[in-house]
N, C-alpha and C. Protein backbone atom coordinates (compact mmCIF):
# COMPACT_ATOMS: atom_id res chain seq x y z
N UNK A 1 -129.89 260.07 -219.27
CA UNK A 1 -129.18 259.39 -218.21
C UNK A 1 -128.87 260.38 -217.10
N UNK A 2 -129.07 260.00 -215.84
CA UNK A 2 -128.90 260.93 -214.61
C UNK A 2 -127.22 260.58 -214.16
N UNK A 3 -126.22 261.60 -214.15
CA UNK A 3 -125.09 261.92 -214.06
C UNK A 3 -125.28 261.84 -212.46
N UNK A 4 -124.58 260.57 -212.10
CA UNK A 4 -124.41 260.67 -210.37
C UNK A 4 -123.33 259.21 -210.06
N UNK A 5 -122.32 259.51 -209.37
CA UNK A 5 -121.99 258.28 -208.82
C UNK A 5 -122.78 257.61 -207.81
N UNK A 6 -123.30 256.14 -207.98
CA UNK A 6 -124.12 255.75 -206.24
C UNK A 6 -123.40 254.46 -205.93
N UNK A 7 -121.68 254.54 -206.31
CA UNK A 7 -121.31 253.03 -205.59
C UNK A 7 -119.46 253.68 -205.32
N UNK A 8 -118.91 253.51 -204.86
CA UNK A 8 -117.55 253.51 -204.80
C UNK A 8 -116.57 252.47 -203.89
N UNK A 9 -116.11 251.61 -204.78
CA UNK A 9 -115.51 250.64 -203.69
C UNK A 9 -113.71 251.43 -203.91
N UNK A 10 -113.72 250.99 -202.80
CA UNK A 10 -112.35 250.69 -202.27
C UNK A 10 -111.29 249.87 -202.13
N UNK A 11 -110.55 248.97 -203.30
CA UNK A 11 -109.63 248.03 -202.49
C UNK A 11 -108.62 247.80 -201.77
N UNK A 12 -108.67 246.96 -201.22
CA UNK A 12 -107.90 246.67 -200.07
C UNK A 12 -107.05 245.80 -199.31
N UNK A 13 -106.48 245.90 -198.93
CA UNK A 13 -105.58 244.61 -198.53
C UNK A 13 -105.90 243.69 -197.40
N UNK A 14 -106.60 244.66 -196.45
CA UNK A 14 -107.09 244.01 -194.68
C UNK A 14 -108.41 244.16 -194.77
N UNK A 15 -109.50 243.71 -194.78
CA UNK A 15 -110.76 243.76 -194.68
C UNK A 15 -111.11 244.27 -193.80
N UNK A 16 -110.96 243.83 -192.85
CA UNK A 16 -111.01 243.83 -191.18
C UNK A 16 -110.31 245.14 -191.19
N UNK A 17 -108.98 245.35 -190.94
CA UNK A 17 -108.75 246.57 -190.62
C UNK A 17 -109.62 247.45 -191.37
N UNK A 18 -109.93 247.59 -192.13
CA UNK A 18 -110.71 248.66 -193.07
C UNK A 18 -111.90 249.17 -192.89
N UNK A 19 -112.91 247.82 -192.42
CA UNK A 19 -113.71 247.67 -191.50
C UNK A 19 -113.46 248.46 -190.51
N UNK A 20 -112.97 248.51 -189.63
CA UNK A 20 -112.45 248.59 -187.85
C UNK A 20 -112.48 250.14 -188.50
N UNK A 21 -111.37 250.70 -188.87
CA UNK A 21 -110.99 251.84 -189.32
C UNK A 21 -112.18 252.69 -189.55
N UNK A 22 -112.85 252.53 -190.93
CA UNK A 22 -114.12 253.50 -191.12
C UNK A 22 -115.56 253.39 -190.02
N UNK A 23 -115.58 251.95 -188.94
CA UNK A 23 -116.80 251.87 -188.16
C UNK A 23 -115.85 252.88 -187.10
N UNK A 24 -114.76 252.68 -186.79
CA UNK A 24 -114.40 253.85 -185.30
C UNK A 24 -114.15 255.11 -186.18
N UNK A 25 -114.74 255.99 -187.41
CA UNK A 25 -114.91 256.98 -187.57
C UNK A 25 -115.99 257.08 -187.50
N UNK A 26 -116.83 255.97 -187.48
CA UNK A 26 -118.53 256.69 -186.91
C UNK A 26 -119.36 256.31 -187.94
N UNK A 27 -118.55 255.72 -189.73
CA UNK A 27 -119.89 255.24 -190.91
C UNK A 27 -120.69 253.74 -189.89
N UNK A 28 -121.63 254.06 -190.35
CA UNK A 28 -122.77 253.11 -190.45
C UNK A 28 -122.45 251.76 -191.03
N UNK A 29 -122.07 250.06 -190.46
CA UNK A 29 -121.84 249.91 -191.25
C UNK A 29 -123.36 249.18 -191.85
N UNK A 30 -123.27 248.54 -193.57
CA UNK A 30 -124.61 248.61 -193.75
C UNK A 30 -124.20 246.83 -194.16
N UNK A 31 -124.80 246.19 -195.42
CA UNK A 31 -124.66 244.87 -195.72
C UNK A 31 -123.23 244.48 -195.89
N UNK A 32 -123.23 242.71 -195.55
CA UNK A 32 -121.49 242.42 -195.54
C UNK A 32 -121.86 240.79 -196.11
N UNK A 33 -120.66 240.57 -196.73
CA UNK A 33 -120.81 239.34 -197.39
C UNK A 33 -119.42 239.04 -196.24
N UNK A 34 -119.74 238.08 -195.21
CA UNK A 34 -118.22 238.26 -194.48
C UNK A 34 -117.13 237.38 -195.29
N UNK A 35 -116.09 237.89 -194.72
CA UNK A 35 -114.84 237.93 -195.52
C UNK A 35 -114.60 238.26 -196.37
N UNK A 36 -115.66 238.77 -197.64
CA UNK A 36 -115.16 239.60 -198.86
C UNK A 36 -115.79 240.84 -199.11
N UNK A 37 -116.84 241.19 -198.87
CA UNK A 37 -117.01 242.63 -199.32
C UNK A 37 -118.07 243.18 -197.95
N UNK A 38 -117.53 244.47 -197.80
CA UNK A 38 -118.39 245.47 -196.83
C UNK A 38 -119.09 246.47 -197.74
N UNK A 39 -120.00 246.77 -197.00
CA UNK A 39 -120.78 248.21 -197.81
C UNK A 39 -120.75 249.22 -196.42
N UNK A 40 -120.56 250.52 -197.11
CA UNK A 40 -121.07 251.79 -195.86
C UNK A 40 -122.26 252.87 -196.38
N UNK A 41 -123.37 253.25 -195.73
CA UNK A 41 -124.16 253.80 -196.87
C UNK A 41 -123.51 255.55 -196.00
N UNK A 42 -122.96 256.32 -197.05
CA UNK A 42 -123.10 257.69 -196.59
C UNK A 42 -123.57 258.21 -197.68
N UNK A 43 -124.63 258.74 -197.21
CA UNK A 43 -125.39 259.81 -197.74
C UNK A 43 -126.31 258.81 -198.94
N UNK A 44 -126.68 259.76 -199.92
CA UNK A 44 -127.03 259.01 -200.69
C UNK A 44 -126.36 257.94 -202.11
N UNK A 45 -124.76 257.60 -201.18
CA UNK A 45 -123.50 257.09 -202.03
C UNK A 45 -123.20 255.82 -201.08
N UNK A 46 -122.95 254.91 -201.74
CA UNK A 46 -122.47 253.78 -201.11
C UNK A 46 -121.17 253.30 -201.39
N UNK A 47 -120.17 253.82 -200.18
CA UNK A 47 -118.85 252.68 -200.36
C UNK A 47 -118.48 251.46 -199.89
N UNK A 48 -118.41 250.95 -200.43
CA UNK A 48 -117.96 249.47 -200.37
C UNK A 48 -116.42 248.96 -200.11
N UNK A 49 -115.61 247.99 -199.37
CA UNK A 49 -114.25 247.48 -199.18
C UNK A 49 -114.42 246.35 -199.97
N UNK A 50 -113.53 246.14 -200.90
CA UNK A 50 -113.21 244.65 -201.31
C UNK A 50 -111.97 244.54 -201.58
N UNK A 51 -111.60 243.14 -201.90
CA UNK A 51 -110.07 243.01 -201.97
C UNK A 51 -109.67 243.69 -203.16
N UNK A 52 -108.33 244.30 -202.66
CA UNK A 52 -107.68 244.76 -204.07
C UNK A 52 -107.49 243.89 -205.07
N UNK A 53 -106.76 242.67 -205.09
CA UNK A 53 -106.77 241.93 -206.17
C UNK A 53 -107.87 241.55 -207.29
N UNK A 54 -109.41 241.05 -206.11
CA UNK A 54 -110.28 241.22 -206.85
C UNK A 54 -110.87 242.11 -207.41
N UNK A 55 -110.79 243.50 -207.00
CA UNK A 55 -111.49 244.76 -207.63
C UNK A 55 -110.54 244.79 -208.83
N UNK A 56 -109.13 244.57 -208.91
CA UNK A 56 -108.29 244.83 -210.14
C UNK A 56 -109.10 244.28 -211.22
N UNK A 57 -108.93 242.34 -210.10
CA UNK A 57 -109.29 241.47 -211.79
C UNK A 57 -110.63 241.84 -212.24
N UNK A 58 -111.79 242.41 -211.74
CA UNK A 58 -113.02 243.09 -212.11
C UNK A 58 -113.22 244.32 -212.85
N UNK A 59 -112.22 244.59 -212.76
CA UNK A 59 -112.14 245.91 -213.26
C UNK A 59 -111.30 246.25 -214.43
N UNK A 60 -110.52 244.51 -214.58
CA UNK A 60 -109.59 244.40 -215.74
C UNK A 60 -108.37 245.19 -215.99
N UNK A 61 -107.87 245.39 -214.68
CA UNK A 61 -106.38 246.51 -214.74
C UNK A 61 -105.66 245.61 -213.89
N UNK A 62 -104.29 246.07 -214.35
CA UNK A 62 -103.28 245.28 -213.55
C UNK A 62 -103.01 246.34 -211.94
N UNK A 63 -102.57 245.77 -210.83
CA UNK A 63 -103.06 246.62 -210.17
C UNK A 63 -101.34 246.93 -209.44
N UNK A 64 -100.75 247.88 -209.91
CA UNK A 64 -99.22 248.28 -209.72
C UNK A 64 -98.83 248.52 -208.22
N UNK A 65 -100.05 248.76 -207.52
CA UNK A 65 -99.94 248.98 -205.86
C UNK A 65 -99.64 250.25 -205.12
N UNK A 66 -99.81 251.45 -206.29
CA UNK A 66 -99.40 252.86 -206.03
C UNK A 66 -100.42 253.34 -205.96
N UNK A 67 -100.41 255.06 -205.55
CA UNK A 67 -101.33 255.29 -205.40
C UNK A 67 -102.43 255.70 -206.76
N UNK A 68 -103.17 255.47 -206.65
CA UNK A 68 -104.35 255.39 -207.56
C UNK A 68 -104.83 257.06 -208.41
N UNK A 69 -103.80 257.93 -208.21
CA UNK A 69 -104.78 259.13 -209.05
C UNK A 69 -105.94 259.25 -208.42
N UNK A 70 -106.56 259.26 -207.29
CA UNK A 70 -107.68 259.65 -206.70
C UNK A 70 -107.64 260.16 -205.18
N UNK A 71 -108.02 261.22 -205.17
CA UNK A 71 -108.95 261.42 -203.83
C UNK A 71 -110.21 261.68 -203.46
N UNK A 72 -110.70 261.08 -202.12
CA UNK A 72 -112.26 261.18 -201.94
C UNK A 72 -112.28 262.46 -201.01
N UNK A 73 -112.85 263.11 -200.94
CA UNK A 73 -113.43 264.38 -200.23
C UNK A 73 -114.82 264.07 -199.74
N UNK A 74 -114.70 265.07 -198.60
CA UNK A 74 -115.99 264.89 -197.23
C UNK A 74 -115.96 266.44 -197.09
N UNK A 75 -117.11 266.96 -197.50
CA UNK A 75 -117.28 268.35 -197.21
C UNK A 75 -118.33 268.40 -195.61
N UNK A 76 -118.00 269.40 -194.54
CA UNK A 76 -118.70 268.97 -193.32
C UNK A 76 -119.05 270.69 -193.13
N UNK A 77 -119.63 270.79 -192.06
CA UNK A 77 -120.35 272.14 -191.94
C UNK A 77 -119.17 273.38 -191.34
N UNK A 78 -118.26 272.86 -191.02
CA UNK A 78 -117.54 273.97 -190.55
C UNK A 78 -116.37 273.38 -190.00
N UNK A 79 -115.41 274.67 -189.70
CA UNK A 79 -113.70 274.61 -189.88
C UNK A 79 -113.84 273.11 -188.00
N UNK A 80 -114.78 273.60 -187.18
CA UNK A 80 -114.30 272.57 -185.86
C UNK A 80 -114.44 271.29 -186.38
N UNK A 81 -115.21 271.09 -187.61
CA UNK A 81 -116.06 269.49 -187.82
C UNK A 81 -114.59 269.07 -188.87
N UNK A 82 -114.16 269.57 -189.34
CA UNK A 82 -112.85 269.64 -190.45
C UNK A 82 -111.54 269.10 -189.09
N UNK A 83 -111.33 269.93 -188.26
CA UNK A 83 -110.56 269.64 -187.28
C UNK A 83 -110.89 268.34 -186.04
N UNK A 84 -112.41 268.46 -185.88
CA UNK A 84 -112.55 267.06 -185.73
C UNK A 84 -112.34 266.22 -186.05
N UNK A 85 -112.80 265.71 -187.52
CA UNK A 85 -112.64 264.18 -188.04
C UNK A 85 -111.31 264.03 -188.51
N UNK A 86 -109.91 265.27 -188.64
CA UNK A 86 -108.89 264.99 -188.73
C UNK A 86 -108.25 264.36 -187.75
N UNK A 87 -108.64 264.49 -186.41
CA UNK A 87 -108.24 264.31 -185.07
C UNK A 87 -108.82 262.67 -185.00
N UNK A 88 -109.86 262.33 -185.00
CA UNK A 88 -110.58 261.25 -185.47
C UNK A 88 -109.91 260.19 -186.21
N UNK A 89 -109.79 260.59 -187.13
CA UNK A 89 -108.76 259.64 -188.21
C UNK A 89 -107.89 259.33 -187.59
N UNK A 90 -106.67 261.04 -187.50
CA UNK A 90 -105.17 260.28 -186.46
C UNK A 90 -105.54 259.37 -185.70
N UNK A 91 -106.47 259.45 -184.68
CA UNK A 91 -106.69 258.58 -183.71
C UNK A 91 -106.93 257.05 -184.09
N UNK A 92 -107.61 257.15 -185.36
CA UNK A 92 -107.98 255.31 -185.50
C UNK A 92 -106.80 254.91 -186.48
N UNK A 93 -105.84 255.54 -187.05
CA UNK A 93 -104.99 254.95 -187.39
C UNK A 93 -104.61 255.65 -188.97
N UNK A 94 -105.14 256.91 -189.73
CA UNK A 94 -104.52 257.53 -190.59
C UNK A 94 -103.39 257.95 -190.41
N UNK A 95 -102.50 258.39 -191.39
CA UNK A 95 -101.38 258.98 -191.23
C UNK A 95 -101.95 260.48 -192.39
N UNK A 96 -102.04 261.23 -191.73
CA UNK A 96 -102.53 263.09 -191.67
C UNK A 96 -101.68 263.44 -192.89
N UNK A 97 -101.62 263.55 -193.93
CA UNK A 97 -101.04 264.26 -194.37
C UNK A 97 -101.10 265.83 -194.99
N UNK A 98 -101.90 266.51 -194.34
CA UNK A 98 -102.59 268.20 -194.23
C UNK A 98 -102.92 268.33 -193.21
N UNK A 99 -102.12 269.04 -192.47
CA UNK A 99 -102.63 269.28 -191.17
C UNK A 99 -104.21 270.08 -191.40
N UNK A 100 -105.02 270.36 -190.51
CA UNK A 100 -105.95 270.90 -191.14
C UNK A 100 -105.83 273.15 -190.72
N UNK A 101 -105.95 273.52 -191.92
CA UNK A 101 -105.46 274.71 -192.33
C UNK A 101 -106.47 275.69 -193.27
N UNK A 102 -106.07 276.96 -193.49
CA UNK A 102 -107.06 277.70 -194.34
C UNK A 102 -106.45 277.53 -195.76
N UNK A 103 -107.64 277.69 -197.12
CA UNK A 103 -107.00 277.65 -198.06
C UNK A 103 -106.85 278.63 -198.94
N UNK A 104 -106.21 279.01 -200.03
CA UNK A 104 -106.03 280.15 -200.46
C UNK A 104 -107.60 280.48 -201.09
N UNK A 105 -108.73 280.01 -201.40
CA UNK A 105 -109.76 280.33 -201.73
C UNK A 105 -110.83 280.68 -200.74
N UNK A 106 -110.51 280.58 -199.85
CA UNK A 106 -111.01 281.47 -198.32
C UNK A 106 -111.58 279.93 -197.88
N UNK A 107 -111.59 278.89 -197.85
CA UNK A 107 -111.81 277.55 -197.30
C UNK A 107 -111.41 277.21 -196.48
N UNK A 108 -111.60 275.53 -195.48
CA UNK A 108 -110.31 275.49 -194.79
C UNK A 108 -110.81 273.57 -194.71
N UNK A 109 -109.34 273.29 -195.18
CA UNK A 109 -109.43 272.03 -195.30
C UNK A 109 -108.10 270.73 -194.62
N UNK A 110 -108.10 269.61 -194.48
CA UNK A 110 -107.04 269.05 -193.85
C UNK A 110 -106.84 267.82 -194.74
N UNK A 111 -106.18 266.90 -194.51
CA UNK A 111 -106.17 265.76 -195.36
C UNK A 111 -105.38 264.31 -194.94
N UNK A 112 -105.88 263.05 -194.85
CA UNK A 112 -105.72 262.04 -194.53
C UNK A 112 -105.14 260.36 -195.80
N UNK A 113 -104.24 260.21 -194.78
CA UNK A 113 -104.27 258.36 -196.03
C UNK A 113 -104.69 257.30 -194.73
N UNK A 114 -106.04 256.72 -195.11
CA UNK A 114 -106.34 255.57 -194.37
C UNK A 114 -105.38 254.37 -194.26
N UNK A 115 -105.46 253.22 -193.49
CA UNK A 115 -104.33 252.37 -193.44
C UNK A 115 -104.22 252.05 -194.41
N UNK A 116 -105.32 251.92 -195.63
CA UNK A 116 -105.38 251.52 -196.82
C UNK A 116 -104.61 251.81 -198.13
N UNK A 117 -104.03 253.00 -197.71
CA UNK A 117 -103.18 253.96 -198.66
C UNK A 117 -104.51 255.14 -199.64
N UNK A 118 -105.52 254.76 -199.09
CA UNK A 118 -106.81 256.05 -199.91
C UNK A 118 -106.60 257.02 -199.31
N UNK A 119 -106.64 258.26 -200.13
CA UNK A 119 -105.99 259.61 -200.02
C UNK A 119 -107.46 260.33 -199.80
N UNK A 120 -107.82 261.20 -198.16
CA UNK A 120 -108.92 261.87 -198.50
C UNK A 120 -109.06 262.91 -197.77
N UNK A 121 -109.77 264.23 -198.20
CA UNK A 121 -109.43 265.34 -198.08
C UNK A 121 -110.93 266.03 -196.94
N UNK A 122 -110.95 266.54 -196.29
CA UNK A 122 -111.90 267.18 -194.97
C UNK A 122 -111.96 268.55 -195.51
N UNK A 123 -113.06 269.33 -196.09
CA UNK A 123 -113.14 270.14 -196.43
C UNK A 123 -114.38 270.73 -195.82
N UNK A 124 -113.93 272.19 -195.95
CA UNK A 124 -115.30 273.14 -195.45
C UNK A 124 -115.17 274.54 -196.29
N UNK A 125 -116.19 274.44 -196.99
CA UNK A 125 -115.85 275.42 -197.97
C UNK A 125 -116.93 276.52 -197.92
């Protein structure tokens, strides 16, 4: 078996905003079932928006509305592209929570929560 994630959805509460949000950061968007599920293809990984409720009941967890134990990371070519898409985000509507900075492993990374409450991290390592 080949060890790779190739799907990651997201749930969500606003479709539309979520939508709006990741197309004014610049993803592609790719197939849409309208009103219930979006796809974005980056890279060779596909994320997807669907409703939170339904990703719960699919997924067979009750869904408590906190944050989830996860963050997604975006590794980019360098510290301006890190300070870019942090600037980017603020702008379409994240709330920043890492300013973007050096890290103690000689890196330099920043970090974002989409309107969605998904926690994700801008790294350049």
């Amino acid at each position: 078996m080949d060890q790779r994630v190739s799907a990651i959805t997201l749930g969500v509460g606003d479709l539309e905003r979520a939508k709006d949000f990741y197309a004014r950061l610049g993803w592609a968007p790719g197939q849409e079932v309208e009103g219930e599920i979006a796809f974005f293809q980056a890279g060779g990984l596909v994320v997807a928006l669907w409703d939170r409720g339904k990703l719960a009941a699919d997924s067979g967890v009750e869904d408590g509305g906190g944050w989830g134990g996860i963050t997604l990371a975006h590794n980019v070519r360098s510290p301006d592209e890190v300070d870019a898409l942090i600037e980017a985000a603020r702008a379409t509507g994240a709330r920043v929570t890492a300013e973007p900075s050096k890290t103690d492993w000689g890196g330099y990374h920043g970090a974002f929560v989409d309107p969605e409450g998904h926690a994700w991290e801008i790294a350049h390592n």
